[in-house]
Protein backbone atom coordinates (compact mmCIF):
# COMPACT_ATOMS: atom_id res chain seq x y z
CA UNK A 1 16.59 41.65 -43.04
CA UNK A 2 14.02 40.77 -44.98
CA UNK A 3 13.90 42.31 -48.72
CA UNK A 4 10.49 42.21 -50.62
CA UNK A 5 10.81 43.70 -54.05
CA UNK A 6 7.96 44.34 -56.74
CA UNK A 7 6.44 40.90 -55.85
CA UNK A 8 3.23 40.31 -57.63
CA UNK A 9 0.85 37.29 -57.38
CA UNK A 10 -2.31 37.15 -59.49
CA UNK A 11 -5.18 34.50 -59.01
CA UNK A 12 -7.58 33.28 -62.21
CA UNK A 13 -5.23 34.94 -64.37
CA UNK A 14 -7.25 36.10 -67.67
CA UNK A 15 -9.96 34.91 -66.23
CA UNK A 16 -13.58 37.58 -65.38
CA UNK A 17 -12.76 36.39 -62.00
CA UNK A 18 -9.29 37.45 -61.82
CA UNK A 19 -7.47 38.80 -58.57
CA UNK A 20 -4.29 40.49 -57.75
CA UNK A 21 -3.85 40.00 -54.62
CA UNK A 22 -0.07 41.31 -54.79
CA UNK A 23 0.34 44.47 -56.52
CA UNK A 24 4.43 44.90 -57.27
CA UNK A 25 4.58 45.21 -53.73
CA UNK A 26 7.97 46.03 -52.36
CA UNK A 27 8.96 45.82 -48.30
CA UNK A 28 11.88 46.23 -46.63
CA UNK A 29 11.85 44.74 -42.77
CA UNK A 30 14.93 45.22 -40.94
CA UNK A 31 15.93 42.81 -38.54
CA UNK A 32 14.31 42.70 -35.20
CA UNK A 33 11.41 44.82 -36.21
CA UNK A 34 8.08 43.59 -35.23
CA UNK A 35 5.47 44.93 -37.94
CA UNK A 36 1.82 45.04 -37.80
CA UNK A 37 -0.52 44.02 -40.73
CA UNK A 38 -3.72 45.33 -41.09
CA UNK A 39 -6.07 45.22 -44.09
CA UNK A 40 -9.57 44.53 -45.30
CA UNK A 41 -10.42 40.95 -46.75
CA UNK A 42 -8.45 40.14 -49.94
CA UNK A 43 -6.04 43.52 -49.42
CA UNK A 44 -3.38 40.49 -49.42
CA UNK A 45 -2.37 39.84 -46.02
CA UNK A 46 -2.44 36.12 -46.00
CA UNK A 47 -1.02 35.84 -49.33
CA UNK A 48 1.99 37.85 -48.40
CA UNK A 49 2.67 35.61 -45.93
CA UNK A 50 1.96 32.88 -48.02
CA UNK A 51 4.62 33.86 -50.41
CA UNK A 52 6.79 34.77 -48.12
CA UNK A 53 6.88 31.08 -46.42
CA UNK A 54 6.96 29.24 -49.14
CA UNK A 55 2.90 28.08 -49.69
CA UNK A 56 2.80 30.33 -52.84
CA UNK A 57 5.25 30.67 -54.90
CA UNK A 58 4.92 34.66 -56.67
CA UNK A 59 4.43 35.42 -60.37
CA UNK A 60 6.90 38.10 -60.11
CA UNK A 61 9.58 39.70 -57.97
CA UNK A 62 12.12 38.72 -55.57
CA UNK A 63 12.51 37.92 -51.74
CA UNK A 64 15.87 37.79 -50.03
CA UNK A 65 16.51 36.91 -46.54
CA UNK A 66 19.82 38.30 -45.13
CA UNK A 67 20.76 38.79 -48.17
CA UNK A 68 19.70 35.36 -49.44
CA UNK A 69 17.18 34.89 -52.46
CA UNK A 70 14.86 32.64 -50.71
CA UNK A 71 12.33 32.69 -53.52
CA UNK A 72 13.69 29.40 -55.28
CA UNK A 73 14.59 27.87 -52.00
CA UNK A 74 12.33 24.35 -50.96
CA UNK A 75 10.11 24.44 -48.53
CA UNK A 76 12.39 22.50 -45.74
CA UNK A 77 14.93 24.74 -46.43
CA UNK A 78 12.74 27.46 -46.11
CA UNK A 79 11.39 26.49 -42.97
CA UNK A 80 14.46 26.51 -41.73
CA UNK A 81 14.71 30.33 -41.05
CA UNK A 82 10.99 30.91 -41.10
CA UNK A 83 8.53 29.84 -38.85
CA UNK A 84 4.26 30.34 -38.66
CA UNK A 85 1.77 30.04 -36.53
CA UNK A 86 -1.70 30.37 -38.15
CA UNK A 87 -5.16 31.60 -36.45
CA UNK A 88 -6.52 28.02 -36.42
CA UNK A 89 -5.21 26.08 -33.09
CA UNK A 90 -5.28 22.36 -35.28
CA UNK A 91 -2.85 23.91 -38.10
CA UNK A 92 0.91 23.48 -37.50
CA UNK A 93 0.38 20.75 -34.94
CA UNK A 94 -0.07 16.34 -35.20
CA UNK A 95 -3.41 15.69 -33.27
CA UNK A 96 -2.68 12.04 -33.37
CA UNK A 97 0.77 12.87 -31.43
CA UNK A 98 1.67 13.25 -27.81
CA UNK A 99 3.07 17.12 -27.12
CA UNK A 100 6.96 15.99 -26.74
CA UNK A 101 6.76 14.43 -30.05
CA UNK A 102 5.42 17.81 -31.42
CA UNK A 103 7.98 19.49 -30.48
CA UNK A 104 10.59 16.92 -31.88
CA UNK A 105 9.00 17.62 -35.02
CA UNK A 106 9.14 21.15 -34.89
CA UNK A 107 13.35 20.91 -33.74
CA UNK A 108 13.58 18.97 -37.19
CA UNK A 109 12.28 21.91 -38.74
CA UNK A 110 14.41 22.27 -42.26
CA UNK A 111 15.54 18.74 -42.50
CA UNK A 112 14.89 16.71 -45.56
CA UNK A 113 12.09 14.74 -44.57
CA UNK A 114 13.59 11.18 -44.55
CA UNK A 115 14.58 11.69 -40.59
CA UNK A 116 13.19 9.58 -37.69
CA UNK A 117 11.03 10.95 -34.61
CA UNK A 118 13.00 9.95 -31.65
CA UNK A 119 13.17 11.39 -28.03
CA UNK A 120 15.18 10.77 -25.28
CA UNK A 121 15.56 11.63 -22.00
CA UNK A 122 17.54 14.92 -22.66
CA UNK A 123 15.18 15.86 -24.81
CA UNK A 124 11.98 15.22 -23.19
CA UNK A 125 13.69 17.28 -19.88
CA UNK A 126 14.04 20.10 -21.93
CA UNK A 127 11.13 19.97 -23.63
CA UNK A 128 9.56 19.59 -19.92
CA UNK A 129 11.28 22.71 -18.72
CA UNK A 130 10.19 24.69 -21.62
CA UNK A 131 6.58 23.71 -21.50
CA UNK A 132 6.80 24.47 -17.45
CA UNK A 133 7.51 28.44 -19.05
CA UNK A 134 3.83 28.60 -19.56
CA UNK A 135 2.46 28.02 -16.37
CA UNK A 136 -0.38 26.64 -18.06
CA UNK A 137 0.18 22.88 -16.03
CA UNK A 138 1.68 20.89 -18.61
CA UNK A 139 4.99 19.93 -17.98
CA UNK A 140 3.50 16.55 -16.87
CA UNK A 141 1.28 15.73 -19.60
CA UNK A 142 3.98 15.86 -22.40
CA UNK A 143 2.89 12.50 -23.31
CA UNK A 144 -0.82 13.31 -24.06
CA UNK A 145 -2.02 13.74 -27.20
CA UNK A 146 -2.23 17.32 -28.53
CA UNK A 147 -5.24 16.98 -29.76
CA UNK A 148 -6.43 16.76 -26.26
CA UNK A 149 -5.75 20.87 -25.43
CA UNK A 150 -7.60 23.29 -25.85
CA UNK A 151 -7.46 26.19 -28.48
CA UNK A 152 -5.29 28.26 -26.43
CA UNK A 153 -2.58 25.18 -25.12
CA UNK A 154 -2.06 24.68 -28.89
CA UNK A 155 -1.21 27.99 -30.02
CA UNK A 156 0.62 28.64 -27.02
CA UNK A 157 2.31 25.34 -27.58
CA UNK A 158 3.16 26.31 -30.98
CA UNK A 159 4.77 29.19 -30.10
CA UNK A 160 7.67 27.81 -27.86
CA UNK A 161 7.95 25.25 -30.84
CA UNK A 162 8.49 28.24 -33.39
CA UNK A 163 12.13 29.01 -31.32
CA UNK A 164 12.99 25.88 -30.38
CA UNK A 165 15.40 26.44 -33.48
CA UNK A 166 16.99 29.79 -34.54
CA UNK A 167 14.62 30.98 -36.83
CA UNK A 168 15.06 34.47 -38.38
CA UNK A 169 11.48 35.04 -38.84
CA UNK A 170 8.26 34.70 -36.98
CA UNK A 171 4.92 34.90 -39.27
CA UNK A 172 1.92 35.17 -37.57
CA UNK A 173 -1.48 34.70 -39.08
CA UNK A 174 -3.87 36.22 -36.44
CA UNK A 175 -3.01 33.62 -34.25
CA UNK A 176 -5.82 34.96 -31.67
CA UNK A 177 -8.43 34.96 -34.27
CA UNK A 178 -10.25 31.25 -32.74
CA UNK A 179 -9.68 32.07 -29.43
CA UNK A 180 -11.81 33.48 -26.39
CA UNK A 181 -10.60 36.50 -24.92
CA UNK A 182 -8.71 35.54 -21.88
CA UNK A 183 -6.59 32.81 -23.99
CA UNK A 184 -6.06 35.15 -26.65
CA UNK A 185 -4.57 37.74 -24.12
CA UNK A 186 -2.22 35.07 -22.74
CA UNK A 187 -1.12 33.84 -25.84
CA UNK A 188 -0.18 37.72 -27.12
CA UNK A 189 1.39 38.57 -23.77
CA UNK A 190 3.44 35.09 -24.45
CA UNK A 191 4.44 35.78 -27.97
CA UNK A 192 5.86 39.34 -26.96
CA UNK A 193 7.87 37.93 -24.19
CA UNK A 194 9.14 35.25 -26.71
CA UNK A 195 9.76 37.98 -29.41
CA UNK A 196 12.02 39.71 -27.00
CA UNK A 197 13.79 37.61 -25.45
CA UNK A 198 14.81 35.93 -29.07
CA UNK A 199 14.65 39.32 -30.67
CA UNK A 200 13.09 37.89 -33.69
CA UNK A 201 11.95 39.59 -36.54
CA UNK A 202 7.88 39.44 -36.87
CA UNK A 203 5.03 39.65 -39.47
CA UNK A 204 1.72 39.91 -37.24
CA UNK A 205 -1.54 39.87 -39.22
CA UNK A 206 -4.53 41.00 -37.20
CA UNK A 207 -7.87 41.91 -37.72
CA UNK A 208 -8.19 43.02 -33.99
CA UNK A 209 -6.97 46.79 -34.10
CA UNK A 210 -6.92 47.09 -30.00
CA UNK A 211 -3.91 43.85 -30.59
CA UNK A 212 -2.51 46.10 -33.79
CA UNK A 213 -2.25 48.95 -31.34
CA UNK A 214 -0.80 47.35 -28.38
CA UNK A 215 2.00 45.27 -29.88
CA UNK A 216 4.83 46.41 -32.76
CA UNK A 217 7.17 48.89 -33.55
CA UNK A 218 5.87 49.43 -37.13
CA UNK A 219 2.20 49.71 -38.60
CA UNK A 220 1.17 48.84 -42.49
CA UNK A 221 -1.98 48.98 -43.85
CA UNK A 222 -2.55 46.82 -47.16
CA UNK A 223 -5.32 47.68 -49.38
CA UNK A 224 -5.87 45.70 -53.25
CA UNK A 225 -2.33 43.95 -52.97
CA UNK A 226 -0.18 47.48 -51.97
CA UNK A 227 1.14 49.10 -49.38
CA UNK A 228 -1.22 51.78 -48.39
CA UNK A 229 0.28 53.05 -44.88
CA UNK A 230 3.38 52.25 -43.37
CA UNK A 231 3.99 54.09 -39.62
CA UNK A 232 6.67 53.90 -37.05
CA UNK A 233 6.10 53.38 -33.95
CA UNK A 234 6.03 57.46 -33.14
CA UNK A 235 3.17 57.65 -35.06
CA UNK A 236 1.33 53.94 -34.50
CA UNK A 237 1.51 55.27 -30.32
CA UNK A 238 -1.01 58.51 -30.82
CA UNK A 239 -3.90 56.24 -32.51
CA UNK A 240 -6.96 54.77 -31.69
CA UNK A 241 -8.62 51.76 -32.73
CA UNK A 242 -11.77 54.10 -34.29
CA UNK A 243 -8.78 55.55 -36.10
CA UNK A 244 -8.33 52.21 -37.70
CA UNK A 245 -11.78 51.75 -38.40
CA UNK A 246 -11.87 54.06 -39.93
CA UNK A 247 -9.03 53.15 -42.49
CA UNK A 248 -11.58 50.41 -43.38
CA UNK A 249 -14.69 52.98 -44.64
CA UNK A 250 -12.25 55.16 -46.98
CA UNK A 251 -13.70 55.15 -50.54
């Protein structure tokens, strides 16, 4: 479970320019739930997430994870229980670095970073089998460079990375949002199956309200740093995406 309780975060403090992007926001996400965020620009999606992972640390409040104040917590421990996958394909992944040393990286997720990058043969093979999951061709190009792939090998890529440990939570960051159409259709239909079948516990940020529809059990609307909807699945199921358009034009 993840327990979010009056967490503020202000930008330019003091300042004519100032922004709260987090208004004492409090959230409680039960484990296995996989919640929808939607929101105009600056309602405080990103930064949510942001303070939720670690990148920004809040000016107020307190986050526990099972029951574990993770607000304090460094970022490698952190990472540890909590893994993201952000809209652009180049974050979260070495270029420079073939695909099985990617995902050695990512299964060293929450070590101090002193540790070495090594991969044998055990390793590789399962990396090989996991990679053959996608059906995308790749099994036998685990040595290539990832910066070689396209947008949509990345981020799928990325994904089996995310659970190559047991992490507790998945954030996603519109993780479709660079992508054309058909790879960002395979790379939703990929993170549901992956979702399931790990039954992990998910924040999905999307500005695409056909995706917000489809996928999720629970629906919340941010608007100036608070919680301005929150619907179960019940009610997510009888909308439309004009409904949610319409969210976006209310005074």
């Amino acid at each position: 479970m993840l327990n979010i309780q009056q967490v503020t975060k202000t930008f330019f403090l003091n300042k004519p320019n100032e922004i709260k992007a987090l208004d004492n926001l409090t959230l409680t996400i039960n484990s296995g739930d996989f919640v929808v965020i939607v929101g105009a620009n600056g309602s405080g999606k990103s930064t949510l997430q942001h303070v939720i992972s670690g990148n920004l640390e809040a000016d107020a409040g307190a986050l526990t994870l099972d029951g574990q104040s993770i607000g304090n917590l460094p970022d490698y421990k952190r990472s540890k229980w909590i893994a993201r996958v952000f809209q652009n394909p180049l974050q979260g992944t070495a270029p420079d670095l073939s695909i099985v040393d990617n995902f050695r990286l990512a299964a060293l997720r929450g070590e101090r970073k002193k540790v070495k990058i090594g991969t044998d043969q055990v390793f590789t093979h399962r990396v090989q089998e996991q990679v053959r999951l996608l059906g995308m061709g790749l099994e036998d190009k685990i040595h290539q460079p990832m910066g070689l792939l396209s947008g949509g090998q990345r981020q799928a890529l990325t994904l089996l990375m995310t659970v190559m440990n047991d992490v507790k939570l998945l954030l996603l960051d519109e993780p479709t949002a660079a992508l054309d159409p058909r790879s960002a259709k395979k790379v939703m239909e990929l993170a549901h199956e992956l979702i399931q079948k790990y039954r992990l516990t998910v924040l999905f940020i999307t500005h695409n309200m056909k995706e917000a529809l489809t996928y999720g059990d629970r629906l919340i609307q941010l608007a100036n740093g608070r919680i301005k909807r929150d619907l179960t699945k019940r009610e997510k199921d009888i909308l439309k995406p004009q409904d949610l358009y319409e969210w976006f034009n209310e005074d």
